[in-house]
N, C-alpha and C. Protein backbone atom coordinates (compact mmCIF):
# COMPACT_ATOMS: atom_id res chain seq x y z
N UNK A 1 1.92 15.60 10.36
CA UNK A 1 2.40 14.72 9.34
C UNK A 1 1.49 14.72 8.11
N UNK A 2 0.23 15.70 8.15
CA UNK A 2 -0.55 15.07 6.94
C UNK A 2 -0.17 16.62 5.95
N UNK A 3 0.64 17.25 6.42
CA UNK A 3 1.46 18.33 5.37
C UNK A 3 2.57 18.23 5.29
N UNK A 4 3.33 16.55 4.99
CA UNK A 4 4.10 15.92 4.79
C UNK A 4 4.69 16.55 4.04
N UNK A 5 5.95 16.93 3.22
CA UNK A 5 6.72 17.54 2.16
C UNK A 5 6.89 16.14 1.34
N UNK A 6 7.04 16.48 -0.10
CA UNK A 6 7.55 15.39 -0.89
C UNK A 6 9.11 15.09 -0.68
N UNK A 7 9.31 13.87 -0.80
CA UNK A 7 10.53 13.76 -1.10
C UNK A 7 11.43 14.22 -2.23
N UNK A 8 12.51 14.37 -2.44
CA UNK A 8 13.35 15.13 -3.58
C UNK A 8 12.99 14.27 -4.74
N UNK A 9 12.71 14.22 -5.89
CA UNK A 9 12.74 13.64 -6.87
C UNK A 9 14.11 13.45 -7.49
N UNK A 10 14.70 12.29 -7.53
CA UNK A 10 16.62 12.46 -8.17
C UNK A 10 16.23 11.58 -9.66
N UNK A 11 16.81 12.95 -10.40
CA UNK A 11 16.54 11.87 -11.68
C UNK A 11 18.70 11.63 -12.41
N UNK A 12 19.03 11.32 -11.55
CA UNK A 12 20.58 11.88 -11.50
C UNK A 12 21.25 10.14 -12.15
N UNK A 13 20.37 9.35 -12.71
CA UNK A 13 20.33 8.25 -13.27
C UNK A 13 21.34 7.44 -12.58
N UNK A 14 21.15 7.53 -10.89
CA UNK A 14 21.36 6.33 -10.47
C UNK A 14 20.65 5.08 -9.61
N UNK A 15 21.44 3.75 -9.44
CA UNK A 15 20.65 3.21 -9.44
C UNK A 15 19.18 2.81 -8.26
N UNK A 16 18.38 2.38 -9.00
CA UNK A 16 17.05 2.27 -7.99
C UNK A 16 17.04 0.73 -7.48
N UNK A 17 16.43 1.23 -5.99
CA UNK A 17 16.94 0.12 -4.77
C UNK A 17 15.46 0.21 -4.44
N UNK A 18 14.84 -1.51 -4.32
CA UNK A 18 13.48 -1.39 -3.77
C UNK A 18 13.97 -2.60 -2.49
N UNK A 19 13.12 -2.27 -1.50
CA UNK A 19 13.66 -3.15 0.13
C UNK A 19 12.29 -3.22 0.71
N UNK A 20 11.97 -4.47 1.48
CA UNK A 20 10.82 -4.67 2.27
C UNK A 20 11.28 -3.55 3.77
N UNK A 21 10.20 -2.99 4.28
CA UNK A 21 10.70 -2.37 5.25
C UNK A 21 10.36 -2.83 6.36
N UNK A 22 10.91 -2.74 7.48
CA UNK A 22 10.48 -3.45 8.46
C UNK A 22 9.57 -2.32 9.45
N UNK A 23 8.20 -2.68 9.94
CA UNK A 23 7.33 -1.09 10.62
C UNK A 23 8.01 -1.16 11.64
N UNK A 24 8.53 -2.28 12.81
CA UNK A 24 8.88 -1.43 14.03
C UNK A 24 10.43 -0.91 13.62
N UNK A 25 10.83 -0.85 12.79
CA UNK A 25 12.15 0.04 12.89
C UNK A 25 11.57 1.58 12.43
N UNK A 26 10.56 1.50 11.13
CA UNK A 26 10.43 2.52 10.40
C UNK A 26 9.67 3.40 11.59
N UNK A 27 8.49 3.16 12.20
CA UNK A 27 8.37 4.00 13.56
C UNK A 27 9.94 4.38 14.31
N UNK A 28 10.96 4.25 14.15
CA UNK A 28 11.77 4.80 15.13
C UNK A 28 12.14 5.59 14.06
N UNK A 29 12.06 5.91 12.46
CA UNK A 29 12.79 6.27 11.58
C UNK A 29 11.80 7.59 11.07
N UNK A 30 12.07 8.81 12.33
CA UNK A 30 11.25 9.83 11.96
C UNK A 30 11.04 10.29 10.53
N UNK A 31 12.26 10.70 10.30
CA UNK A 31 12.68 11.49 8.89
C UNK A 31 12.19 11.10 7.94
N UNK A 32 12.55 9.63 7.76
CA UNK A 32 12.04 8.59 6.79
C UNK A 32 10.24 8.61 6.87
N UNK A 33 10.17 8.02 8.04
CA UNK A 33 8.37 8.13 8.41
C UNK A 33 7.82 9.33 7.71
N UNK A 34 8.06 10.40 7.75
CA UNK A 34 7.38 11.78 7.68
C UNK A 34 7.15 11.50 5.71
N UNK A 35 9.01 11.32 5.62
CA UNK A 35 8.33 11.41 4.02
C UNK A 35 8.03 10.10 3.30
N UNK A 36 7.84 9.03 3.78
CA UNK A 36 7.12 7.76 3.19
C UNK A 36 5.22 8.45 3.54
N UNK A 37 5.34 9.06 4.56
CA UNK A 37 3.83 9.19 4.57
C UNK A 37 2.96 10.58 3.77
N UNK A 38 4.06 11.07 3.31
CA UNK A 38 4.29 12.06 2.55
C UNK A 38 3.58 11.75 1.30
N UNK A 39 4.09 10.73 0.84
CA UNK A 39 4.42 10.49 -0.45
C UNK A 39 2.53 9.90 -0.44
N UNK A 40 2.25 9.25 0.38
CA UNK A 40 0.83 8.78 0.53
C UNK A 40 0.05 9.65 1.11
N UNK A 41 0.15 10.87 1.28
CA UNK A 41 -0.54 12.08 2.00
C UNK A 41 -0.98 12.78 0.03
N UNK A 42 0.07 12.86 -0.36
CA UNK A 42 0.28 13.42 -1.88
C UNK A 42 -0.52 12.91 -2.97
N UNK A 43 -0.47 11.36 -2.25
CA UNK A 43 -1.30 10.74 -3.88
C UNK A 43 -2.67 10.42 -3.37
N UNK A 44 -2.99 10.95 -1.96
CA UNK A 44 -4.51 10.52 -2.10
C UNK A 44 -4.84 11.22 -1.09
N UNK A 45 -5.78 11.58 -1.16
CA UNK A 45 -6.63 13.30 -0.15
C UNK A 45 -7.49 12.73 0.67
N UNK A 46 -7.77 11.63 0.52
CA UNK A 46 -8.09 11.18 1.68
C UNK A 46 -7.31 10.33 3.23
N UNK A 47 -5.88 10.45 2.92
CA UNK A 47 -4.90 10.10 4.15
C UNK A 47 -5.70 10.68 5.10
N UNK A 48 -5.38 9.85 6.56
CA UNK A 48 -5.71 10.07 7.57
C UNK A 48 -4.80 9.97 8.97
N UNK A 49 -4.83 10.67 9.78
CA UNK A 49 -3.89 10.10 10.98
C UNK A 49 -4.55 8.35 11.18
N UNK A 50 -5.23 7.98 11.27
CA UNK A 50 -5.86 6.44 11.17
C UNK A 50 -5.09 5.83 10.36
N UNK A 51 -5.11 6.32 9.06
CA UNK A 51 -3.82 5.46 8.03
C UNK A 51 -2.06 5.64 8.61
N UNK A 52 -1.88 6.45 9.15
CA UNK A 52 -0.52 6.26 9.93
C UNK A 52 -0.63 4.92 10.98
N UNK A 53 -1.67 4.85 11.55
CA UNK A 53 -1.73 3.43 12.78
C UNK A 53 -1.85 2.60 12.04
N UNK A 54 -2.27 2.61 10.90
CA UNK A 54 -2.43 1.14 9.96
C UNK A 54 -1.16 0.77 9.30
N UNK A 55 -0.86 2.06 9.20
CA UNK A 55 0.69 1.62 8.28
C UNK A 55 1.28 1.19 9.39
N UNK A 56 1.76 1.29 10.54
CA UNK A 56 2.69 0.87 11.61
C UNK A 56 2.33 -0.61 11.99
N UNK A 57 1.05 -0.26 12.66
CA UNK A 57 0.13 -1.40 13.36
C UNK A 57 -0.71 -2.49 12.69
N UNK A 58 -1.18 -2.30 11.60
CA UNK A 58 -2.27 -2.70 10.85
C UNK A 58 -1.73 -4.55 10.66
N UNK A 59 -2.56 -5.65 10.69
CA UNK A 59 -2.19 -6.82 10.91
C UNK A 59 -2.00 -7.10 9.59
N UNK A 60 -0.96 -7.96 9.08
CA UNK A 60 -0.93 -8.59 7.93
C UNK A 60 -0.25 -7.34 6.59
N UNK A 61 -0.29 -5.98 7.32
CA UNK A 61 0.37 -4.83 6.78
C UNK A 61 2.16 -5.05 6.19
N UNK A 62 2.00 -5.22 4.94
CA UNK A 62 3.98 -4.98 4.57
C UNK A 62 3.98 -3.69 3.74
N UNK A 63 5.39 -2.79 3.82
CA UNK A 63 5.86 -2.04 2.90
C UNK A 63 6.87 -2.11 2.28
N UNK A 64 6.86 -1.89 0.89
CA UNK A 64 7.83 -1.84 0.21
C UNK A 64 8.06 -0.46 -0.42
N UNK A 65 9.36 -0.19 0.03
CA UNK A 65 10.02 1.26 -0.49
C UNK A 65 10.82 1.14 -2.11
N UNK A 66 10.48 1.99 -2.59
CA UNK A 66 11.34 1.99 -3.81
C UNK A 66 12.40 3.45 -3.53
N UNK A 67 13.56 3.33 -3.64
CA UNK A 67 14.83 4.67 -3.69
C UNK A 67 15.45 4.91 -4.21
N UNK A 68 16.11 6.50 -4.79
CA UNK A 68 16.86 6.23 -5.71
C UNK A 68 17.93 7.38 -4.82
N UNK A 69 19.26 7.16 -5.18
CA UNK A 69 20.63 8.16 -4.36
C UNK A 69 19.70 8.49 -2.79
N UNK A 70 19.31 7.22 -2.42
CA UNK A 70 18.73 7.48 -0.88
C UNK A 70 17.56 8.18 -0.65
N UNK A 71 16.97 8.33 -1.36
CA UNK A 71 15.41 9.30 -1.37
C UNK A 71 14.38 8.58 -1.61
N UNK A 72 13.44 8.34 -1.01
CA UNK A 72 12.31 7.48 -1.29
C UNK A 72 11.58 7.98 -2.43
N UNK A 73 11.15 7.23 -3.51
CA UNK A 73 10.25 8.36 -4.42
C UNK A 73 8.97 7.31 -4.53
N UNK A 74 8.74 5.79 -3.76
CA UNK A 74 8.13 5.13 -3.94
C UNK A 74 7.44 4.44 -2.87
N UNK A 75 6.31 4.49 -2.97
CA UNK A 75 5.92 3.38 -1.54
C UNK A 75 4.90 2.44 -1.28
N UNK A 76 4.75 1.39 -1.69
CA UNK A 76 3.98 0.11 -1.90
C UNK A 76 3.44 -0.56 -0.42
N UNK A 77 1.91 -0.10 0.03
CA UNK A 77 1.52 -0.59 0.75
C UNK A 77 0.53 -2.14 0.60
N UNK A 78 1.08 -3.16 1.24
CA UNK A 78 -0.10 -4.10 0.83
C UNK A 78 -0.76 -4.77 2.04
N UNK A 79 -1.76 -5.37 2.04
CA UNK A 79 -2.33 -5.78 2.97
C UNK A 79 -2.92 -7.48 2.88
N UNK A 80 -2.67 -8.65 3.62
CA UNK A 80 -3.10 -10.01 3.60
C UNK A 80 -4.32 -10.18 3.37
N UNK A 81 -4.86 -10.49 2.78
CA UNK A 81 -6.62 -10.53 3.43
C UNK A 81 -6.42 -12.06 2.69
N UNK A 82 -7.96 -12.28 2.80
CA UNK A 82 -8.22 -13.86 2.51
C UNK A 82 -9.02 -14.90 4.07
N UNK A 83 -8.13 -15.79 3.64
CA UNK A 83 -8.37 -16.79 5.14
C UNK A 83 -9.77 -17.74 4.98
N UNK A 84 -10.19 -17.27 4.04
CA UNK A 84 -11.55 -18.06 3.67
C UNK A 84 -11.44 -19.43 2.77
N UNK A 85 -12.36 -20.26 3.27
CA UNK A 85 -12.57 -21.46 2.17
C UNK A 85 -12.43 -21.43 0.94
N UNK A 86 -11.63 -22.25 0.46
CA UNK A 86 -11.76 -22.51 -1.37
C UNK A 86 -13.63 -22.07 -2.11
N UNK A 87 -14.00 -22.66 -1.43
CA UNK A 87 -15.63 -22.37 -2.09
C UNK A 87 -15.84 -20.98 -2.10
N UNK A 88 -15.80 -20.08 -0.98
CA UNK A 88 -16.19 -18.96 -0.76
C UNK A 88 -15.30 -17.76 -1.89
N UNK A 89 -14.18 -18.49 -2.05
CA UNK A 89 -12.89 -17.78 -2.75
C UNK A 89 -13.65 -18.21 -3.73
N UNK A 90 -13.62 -19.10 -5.11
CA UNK A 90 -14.10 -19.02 -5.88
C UNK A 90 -15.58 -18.29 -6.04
N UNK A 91 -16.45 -18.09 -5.31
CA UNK A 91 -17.26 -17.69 -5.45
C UNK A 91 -17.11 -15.87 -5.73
N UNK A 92 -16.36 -15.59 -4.85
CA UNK A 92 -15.70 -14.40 -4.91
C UNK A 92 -15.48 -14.27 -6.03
N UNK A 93 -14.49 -15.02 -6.77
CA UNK A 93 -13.78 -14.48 -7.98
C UNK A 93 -14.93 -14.77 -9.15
N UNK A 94 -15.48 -14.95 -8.82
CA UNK A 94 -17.03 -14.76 -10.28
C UNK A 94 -18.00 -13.95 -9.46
N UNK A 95 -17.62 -13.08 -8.86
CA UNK A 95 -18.48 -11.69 -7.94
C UNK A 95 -19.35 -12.13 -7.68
N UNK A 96 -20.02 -13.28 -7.55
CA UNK A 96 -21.09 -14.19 -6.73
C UNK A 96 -21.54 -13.24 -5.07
N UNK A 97 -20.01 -13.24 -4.43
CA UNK A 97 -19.90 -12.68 -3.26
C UNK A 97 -19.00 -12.08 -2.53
N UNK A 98 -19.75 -11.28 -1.90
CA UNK A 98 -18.64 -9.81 -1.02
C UNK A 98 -18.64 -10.50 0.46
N UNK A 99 -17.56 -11.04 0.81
CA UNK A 99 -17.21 -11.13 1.95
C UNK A 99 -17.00 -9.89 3.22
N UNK A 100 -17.76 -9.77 3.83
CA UNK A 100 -17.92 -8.77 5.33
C UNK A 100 -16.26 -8.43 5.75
N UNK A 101 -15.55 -7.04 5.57
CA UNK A 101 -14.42 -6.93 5.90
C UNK A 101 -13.74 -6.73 4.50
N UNK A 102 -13.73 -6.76 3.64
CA UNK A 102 -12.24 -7.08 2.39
C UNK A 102 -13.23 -5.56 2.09
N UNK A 103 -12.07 -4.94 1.83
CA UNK A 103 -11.81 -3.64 1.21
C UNK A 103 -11.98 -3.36 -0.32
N UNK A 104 -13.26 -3.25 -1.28
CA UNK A 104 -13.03 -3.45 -2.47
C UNK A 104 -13.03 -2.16 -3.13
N UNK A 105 -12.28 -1.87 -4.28
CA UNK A 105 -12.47 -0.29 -4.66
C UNK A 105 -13.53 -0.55 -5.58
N UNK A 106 -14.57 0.57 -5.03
CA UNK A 106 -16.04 0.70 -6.16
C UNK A 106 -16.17 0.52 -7.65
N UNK A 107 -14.92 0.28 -8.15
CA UNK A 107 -15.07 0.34 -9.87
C UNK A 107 -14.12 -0.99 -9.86
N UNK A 108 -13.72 -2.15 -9.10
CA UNK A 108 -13.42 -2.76 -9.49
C UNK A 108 -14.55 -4.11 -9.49
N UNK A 109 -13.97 -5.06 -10.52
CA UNK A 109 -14.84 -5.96 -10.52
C UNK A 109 -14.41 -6.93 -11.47
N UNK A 110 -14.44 -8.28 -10.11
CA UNK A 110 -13.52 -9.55 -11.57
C UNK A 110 -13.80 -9.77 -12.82
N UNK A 111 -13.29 -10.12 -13.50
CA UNK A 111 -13.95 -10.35 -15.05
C UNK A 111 -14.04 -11.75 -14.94
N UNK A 112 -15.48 -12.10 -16.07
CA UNK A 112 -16.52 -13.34 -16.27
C UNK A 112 -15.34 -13.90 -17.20
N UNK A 113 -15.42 -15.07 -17.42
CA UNK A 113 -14.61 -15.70 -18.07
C UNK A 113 -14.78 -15.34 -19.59
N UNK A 114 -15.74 -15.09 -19.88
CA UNK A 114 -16.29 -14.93 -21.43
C UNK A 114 -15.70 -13.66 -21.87
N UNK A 115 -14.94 -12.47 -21.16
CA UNK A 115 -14.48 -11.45 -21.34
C UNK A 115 -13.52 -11.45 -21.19
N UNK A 116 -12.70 -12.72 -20.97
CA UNK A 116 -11.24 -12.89 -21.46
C UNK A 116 -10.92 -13.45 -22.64
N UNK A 117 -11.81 -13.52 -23.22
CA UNK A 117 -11.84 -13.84 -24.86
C UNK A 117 -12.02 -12.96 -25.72
């Protein structure tokens, strides 16, 4: 699965259908499976068979498909995190602090209030 094929690109201007997907159906939905993971095999070189168990299994895991004439050309993985105290959350959001577990990408970083001005 990690030499997934892309899905067809339809630019045949009809209309686009985005749907929450449900994982235990999409595990029974080979075809589909192969090229939703496709599409995330494509846009980042670091996919892993590990990221297939997360996409299925992973807690707090939703997907959203975007399609157009039945072809997936889109695929929106998100993940819950949180669960922490108001204090700790604010503290977070003025980068005070990195909570053990939350996934942050290396170049991101909240902005100070003074830099929304």
């Amino acid at each position: 699965m990690l030499k997934a094929p892309l899905p067809s690109a339809q630019t045949d201007g009809s209309v686009v259908a985005t749907k929450v997907i449900d994982r235990a159906w999409l595990a029974q939905q080979d075809a589909l499976l192969e090229k939703l993971f496709g599409l995330l095999v494509q846009s980042h070189y670091r996919t892993s068979p590990n990221d297939l168990r997360q996409l299925l299994d992973g807690p707090g895991t939703q997907l959203r498909l975007i399609a157009q004439a039945g072809e997936p050309q889109a695929v929106l993985v998100t993940r819950e995190e949180g669960g922490f105290e108001a204090a700790l959350a604010e503290q977070v959001a003025r980068g005070e602090r990195r909570p053990r577990g939350i996934c942050w990408h290396s170049r991101w970083r909240p902005m100070r209030e003074a830099e929304m001005h």
